[in-house]
N, C-alpha and C. Protein backbone atom coordinates (compact mmCIF):
# COMPACT_ATOMS: atom_id res chain seq x y z
N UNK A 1 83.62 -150.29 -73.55
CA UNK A 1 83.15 -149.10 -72.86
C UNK A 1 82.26 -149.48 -71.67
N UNK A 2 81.26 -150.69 -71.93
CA UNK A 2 80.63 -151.26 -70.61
C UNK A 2 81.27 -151.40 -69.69
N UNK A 3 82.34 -152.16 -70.12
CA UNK A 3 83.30 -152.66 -69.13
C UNK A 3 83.84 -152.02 -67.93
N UNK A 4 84.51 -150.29 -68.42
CA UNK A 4 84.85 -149.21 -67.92
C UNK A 4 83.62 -148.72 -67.16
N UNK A 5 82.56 -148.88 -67.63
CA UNK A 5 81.37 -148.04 -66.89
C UNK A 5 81.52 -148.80 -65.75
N UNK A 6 81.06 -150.14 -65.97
CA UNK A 6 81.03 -151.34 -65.02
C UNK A 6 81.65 -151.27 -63.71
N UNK A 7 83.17 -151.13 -63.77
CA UNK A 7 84.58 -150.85 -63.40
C UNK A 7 84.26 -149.65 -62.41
N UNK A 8 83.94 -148.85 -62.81
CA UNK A 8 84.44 -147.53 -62.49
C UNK A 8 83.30 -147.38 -61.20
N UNK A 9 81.77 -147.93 -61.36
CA UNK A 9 80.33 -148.28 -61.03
C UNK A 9 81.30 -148.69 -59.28
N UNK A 10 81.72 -150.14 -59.86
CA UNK A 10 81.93 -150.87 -58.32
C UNK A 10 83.14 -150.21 -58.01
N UNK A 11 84.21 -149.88 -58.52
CA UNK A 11 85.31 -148.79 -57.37
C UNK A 11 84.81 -147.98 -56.67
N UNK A 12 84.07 -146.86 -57.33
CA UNK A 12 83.15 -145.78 -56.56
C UNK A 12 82.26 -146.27 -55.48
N UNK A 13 81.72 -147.38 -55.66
CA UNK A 13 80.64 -148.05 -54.83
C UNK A 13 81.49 -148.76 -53.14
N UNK A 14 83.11 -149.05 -53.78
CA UNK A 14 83.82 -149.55 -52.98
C UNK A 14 84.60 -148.74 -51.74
N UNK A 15 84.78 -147.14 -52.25
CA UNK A 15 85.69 -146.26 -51.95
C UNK A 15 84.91 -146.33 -50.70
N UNK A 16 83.77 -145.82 -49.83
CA UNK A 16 83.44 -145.73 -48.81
C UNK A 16 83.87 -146.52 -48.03
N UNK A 17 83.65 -147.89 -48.08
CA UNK A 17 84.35 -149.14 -47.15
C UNK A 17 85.57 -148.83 -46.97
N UNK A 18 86.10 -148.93 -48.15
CA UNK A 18 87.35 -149.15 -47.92
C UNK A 18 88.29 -148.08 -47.27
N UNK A 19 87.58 -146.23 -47.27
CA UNK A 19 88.31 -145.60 -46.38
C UNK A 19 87.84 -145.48 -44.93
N UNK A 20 86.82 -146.46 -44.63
CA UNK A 20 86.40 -146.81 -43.52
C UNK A 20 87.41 -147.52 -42.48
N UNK A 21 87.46 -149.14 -43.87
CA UNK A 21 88.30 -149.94 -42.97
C UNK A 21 89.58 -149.45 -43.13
N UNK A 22 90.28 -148.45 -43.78
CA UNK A 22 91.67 -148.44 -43.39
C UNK A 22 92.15 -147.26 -42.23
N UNK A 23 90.89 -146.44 -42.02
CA UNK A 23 90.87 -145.04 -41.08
C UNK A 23 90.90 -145.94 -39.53
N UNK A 24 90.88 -146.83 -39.28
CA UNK A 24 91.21 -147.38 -37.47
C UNK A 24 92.45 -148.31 -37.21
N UNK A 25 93.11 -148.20 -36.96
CA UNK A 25 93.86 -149.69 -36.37
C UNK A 25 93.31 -150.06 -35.44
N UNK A 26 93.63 -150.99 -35.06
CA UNK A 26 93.71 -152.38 -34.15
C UNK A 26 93.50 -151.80 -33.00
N UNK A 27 94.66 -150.68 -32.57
CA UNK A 27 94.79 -150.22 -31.24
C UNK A 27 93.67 -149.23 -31.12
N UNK A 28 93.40 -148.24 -32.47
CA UNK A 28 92.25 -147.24 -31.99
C UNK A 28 90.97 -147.86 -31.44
N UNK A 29 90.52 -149.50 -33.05
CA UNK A 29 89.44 -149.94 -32.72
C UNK A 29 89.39 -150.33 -31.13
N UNK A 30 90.14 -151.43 -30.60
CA UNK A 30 90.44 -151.34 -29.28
C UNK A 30 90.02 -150.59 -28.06
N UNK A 31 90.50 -149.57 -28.46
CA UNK A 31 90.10 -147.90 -27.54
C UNK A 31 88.85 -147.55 -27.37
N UNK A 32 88.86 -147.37 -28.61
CA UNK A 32 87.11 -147.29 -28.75
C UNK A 32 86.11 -148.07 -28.35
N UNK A 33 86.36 -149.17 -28.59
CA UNK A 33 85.46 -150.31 -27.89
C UNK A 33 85.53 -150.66 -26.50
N UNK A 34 86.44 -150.61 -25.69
CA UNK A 34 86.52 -150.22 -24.23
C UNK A 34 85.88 -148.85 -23.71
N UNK A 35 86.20 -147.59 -24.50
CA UNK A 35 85.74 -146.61 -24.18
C UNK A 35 84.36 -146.47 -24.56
N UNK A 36 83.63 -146.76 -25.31
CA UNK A 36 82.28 -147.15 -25.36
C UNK A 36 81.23 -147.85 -24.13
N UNK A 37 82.17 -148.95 -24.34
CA UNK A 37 81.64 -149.98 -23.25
C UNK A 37 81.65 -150.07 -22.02
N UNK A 38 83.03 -148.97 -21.64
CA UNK A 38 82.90 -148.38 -19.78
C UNK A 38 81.78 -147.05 -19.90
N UNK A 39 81.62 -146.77 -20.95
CA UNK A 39 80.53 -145.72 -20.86
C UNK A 39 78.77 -146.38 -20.75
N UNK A 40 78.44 -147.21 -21.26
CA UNK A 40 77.84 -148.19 -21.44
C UNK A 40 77.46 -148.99 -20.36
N UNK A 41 78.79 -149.14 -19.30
CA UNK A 41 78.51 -149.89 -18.08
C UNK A 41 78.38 -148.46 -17.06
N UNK A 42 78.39 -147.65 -17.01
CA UNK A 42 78.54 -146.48 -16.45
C UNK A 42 77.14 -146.15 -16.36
N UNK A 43 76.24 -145.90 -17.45
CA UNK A 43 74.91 -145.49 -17.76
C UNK A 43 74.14 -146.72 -17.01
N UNK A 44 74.19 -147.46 -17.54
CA UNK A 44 73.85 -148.99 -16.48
C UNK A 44 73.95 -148.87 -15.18
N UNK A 45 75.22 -149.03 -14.38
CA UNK A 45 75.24 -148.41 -13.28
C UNK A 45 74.14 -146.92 -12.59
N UNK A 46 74.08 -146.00 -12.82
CA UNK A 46 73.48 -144.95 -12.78
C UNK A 46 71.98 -145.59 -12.83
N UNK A 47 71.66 -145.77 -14.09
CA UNK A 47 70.47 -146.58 -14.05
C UNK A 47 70.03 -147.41 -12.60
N UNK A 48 70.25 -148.37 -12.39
CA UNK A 48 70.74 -149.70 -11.11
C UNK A 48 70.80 -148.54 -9.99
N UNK A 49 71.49 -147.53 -9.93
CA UNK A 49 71.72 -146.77 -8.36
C UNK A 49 70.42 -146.24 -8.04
N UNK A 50 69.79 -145.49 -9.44
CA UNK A 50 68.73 -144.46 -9.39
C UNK A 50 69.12 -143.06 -9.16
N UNK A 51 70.22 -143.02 -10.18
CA UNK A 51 71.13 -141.66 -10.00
C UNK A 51 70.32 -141.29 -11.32
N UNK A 52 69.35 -140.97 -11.54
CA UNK A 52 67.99 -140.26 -12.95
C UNK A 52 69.30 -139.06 -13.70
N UNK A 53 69.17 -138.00 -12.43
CA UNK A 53 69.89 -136.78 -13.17
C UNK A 53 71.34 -136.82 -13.48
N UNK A 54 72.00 -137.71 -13.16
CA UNK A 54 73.36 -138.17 -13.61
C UNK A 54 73.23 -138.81 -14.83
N UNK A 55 72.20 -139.59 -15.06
CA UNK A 55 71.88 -140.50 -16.16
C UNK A 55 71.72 -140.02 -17.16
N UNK A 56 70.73 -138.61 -17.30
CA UNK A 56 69.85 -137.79 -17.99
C UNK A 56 71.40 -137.61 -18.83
N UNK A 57 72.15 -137.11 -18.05
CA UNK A 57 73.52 -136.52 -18.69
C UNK A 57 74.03 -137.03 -19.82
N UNK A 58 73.73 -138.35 -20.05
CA UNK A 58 74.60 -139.51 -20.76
C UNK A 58 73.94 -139.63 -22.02
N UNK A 59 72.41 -138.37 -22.19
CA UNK A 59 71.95 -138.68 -23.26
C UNK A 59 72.24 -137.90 -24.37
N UNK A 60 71.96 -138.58 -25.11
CA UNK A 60 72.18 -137.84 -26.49
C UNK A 60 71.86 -135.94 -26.50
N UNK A 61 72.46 -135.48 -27.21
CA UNK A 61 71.52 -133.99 -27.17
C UNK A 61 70.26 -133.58 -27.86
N UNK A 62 70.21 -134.46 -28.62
CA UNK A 62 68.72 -134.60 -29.32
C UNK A 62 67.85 -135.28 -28.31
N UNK A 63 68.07 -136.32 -27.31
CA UNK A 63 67.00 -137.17 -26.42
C UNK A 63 66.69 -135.97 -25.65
N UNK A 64 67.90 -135.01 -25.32
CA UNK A 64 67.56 -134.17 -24.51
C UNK A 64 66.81 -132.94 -25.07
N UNK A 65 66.61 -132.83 -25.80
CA UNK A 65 66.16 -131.64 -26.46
C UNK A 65 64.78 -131.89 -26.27
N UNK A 66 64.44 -133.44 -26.91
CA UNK A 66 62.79 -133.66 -26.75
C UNK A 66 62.42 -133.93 -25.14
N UNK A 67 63.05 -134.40 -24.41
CA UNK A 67 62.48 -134.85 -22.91
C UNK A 67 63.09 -133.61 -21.92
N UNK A 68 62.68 -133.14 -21.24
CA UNK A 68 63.38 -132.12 -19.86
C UNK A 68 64.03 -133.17 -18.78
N UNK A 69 64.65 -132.96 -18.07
CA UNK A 69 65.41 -134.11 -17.27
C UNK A 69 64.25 -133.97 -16.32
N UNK A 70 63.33 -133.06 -15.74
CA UNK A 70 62.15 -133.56 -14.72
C UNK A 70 61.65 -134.61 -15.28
N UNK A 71 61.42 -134.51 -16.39
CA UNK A 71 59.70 -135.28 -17.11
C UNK A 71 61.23 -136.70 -17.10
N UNK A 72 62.10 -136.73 -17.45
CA UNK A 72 63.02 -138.08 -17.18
C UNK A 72 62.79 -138.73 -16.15
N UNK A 73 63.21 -137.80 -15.19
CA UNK A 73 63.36 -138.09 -13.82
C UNK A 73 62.20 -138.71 -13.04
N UNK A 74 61.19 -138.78 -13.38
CA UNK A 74 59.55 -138.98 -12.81
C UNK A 74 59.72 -140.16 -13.86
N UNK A 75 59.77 -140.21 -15.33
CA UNK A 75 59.37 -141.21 -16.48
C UNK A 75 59.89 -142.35 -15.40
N UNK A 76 61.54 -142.10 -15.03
CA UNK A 76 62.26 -143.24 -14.84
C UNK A 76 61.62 -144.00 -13.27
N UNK A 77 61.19 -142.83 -12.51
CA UNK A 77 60.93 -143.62 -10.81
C UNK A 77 59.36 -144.37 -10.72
N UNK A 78 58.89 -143.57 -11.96
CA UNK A 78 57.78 -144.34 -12.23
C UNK A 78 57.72 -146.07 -12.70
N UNK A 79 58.77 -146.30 -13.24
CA UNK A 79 58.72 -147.50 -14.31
C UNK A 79 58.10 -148.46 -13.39
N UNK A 80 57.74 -149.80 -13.85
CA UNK A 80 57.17 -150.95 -13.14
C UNK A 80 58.26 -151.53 -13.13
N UNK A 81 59.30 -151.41 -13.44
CA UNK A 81 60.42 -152.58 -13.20
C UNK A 81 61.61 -151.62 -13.36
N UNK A 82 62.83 -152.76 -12.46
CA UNK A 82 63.99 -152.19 -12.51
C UNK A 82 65.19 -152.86 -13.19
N UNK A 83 65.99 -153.07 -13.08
CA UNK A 83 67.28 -153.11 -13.37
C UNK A 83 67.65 -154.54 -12.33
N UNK A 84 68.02 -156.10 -12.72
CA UNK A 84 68.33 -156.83 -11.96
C UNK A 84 69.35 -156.78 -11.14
N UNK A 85 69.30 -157.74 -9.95
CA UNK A 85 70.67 -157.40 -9.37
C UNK A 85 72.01 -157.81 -9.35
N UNK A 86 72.93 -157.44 -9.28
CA UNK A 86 74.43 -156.30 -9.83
C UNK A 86 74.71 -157.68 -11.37
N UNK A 87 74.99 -158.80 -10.00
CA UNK A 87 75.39 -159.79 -11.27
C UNK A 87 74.92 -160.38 -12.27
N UNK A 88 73.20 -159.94 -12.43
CA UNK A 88 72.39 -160.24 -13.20
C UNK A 88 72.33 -158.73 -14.08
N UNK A 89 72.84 -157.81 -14.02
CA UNK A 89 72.31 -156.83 -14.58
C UNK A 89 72.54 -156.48 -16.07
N UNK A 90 74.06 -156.83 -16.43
CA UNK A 90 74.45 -157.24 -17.58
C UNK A 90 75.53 -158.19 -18.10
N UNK A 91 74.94 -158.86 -19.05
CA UNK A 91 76.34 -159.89 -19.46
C UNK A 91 76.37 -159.89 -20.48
N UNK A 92 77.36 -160.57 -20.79
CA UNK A 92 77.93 -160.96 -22.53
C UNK A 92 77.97 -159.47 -23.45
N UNK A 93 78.42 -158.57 -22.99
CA UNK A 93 78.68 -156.79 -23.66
C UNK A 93 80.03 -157.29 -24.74
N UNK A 94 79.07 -156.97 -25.61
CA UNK A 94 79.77 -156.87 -27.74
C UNK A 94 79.93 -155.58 -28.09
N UNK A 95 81.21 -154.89 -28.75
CA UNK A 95 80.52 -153.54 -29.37
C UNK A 95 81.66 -153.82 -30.62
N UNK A 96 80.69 -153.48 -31.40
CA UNK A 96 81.05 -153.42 -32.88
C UNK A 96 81.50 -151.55 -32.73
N UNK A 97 82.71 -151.46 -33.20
CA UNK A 97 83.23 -150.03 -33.69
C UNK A 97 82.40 -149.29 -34.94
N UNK A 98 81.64 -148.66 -35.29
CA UNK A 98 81.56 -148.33 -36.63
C UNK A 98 82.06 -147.17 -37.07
N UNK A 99 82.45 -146.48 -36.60
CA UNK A 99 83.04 -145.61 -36.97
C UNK A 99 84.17 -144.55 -35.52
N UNK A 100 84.54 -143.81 -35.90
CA UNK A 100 85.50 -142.75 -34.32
C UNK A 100 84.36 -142.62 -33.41
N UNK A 101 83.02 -142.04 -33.68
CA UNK A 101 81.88 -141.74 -33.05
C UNK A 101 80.35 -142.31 -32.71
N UNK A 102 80.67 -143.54 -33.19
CA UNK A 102 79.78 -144.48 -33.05
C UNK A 102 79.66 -145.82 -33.17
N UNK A 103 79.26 -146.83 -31.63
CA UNK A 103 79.70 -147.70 -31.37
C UNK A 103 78.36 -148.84 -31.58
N UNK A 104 78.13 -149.71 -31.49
CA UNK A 104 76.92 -150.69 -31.33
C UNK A 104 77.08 -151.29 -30.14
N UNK A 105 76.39 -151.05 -29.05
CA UNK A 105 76.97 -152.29 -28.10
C UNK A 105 75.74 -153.15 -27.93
N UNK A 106 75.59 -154.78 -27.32
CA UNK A 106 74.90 -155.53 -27.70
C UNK A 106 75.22 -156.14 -26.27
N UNK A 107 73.83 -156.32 -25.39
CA UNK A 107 74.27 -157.13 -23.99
C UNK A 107 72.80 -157.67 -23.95
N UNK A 108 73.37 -158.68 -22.82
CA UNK A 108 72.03 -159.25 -22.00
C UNK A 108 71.79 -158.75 -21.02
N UNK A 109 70.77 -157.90 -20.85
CA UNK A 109 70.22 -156.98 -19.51
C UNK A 109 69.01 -158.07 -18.85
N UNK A 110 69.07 -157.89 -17.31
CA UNK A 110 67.89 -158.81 -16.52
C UNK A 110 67.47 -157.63 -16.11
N UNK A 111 66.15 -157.84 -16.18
CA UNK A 111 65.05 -156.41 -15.72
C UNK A 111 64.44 -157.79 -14.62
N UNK A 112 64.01 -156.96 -13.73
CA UNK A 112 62.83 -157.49 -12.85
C UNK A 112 61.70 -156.64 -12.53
N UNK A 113 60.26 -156.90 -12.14
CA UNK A 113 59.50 -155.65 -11.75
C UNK A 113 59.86 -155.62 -10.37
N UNK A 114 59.28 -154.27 -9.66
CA UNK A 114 59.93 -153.74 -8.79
C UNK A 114 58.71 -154.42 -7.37
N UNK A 115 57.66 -155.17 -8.12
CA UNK A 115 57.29 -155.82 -7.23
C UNK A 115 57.08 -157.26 -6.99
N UNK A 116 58.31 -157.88 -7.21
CA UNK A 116 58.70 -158.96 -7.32
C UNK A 116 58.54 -159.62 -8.53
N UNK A 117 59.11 -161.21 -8.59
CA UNK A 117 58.98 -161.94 -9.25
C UNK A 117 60.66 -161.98 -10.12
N UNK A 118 60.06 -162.75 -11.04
CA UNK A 118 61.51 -163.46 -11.60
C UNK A 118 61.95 -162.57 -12.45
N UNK A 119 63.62 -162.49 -12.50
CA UNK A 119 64.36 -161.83 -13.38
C UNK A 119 64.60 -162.29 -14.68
N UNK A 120 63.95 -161.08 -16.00
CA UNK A 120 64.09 -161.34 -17.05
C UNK A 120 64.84 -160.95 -17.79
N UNK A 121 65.34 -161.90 -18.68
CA UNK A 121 66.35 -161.18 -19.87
C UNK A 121 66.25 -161.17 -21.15
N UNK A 122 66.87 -159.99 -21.63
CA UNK A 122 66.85 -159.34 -22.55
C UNK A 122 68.02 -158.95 -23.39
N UNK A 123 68.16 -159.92 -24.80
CA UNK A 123 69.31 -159.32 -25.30
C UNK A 123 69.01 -157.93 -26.06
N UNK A 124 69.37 -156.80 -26.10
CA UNK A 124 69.34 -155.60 -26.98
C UNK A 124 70.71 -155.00 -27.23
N UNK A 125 70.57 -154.40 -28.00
CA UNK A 125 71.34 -153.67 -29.06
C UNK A 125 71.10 -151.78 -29.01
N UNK A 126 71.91 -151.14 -28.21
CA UNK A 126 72.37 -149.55 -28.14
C UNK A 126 73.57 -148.95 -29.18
N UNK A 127 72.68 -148.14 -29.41
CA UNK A 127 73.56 -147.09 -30.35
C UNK A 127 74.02 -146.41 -29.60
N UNK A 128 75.49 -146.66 -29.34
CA UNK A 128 76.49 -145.31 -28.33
C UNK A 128 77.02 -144.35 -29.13
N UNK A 129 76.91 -143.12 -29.09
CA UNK A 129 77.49 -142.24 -29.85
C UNK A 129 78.51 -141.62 -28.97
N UNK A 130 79.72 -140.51 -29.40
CA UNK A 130 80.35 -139.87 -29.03
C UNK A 130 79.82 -138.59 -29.45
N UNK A 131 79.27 -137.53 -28.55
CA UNK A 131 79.32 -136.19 -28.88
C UNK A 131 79.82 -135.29 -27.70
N UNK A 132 80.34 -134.56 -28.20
CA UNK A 132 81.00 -133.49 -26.93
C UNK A 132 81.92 -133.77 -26.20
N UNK A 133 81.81 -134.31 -25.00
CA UNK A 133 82.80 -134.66 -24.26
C UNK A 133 82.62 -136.57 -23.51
N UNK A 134 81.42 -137.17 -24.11
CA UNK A 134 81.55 -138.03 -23.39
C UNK A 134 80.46 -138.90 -24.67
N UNK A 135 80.50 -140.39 -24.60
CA UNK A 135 79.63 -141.02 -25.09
C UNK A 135 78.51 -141.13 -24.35
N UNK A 136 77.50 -140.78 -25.81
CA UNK A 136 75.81 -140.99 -25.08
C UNK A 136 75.14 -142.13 -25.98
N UNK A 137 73.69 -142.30 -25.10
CA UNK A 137 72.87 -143.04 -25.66
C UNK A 137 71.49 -142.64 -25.79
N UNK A 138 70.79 -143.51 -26.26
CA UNK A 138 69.04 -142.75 -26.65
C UNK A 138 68.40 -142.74 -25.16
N UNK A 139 67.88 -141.44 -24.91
CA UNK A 139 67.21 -141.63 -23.88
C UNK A 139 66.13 -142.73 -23.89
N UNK A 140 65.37 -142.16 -25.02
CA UNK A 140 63.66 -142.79 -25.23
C UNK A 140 64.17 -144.83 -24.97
N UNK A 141 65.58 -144.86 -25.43
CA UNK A 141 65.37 -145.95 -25.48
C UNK A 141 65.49 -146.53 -23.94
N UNK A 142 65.71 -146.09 -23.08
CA UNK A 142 66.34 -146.28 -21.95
C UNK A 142 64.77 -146.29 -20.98
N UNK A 143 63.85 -145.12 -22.00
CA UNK A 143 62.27 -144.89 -20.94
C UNK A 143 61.60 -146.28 -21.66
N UNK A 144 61.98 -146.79 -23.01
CA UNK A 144 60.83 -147.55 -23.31
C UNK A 144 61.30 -149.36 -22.25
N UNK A 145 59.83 -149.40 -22.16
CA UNK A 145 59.56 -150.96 -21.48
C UNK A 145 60.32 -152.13 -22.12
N UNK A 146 61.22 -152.83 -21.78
CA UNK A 146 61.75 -153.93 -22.71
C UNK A 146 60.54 -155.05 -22.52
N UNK A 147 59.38 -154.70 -22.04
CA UNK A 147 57.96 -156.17 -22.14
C UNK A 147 57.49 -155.67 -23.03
C-alpha cells in the first residue's frame, strides 16, 4: 500500500513537467525564442535612441499601473548613465522558453555614465512576458541602476 501511495506521490508530482515539456515543439520553442528576443532587442533599442514613451509601451501592465509614463519619462532622462554604444550595447542574448507566455532572456548589457568614462558590463537576466498584443518587460527593472 506504501508503495502505491509512493507511486501515485511522484506521478502527480511529475504530471506538471511533463505536460509542460510535451505542450511546445522544436519549431514553436524556436518562435518563441526569436520572438521574445526581437522584442528584447527592440526595448533595448528604444532605450539607446531615448524613445522613453515608445519604451513605456513595452511594459508590463502592472509596471504600468504603478509608474505614469511622465514620472517614466523624467525617471529615465534623469539616469546618470546610459546605454553603451550600438556594438557594445548587447551581447551573448540566451532565452530560455518557459512557457507560450514567458520567456527568460539573459545578455551582457554595457552601460556607461553619461559623463564619461569606461563602459561597463553587466550580465542580467529579464523576465519577458507576452500579454496582449506584444511582449513586455518590468519597467522598475529597466529604472533600477545596474551599479
Amino acid at each position: 500500500m506504501r508503495k502505491r501511495i509512493l507511486l501515485l506521490v511522484v506521478l502527480v508530482s511529475l504530471i506538471p513537467s511533463l505536460a509542460f515539456s510535451g505542450g511546445l515543439t522544436p519549431t514553436e520553442k524556436r518562435k518563441i525564442e526569436s520572438d521574445a528576443t526581437e522584442a528584447f532587442d527592440m526595448i533595448f533599442r528604444l532605450w539607446k535612441d531615448g524613445k522613453y514613451e515608445d519604451l513605456y509601451e513595452y511594459g508590463y501592465r502592472r509596471s504600468q499601473t504603478s509608474i505614469s509614463k511622465e514620472i517614466f519619462v523624467i525617471k529615465m532622462r534623469n539616469k546618470s548613465y546610459e546605454l553603451a554604444s550600438s556594438w557594445e550595447t548587447i551581447r551573448d542574448i540566451e532565452a530560455e522558453v518557459a512557457s507560450h507566455k514567458l520567456v527568460y532572456v539573459r545578455a551582457k548589457i554595457g552601460y556607461r555614465s553619461k559623463v564619461g568614462g569606461d563602459t561597463k558590463f553587466r550580465t542580467e537576466t529579464y523576465q519577458v512576458e507576452y500579454e496582449g498584443d506584444r511582449w513586455r518587460i518590468d519597467l522598475s527593472k529597466i529604472l533600477r541602476s545596474p551599479f
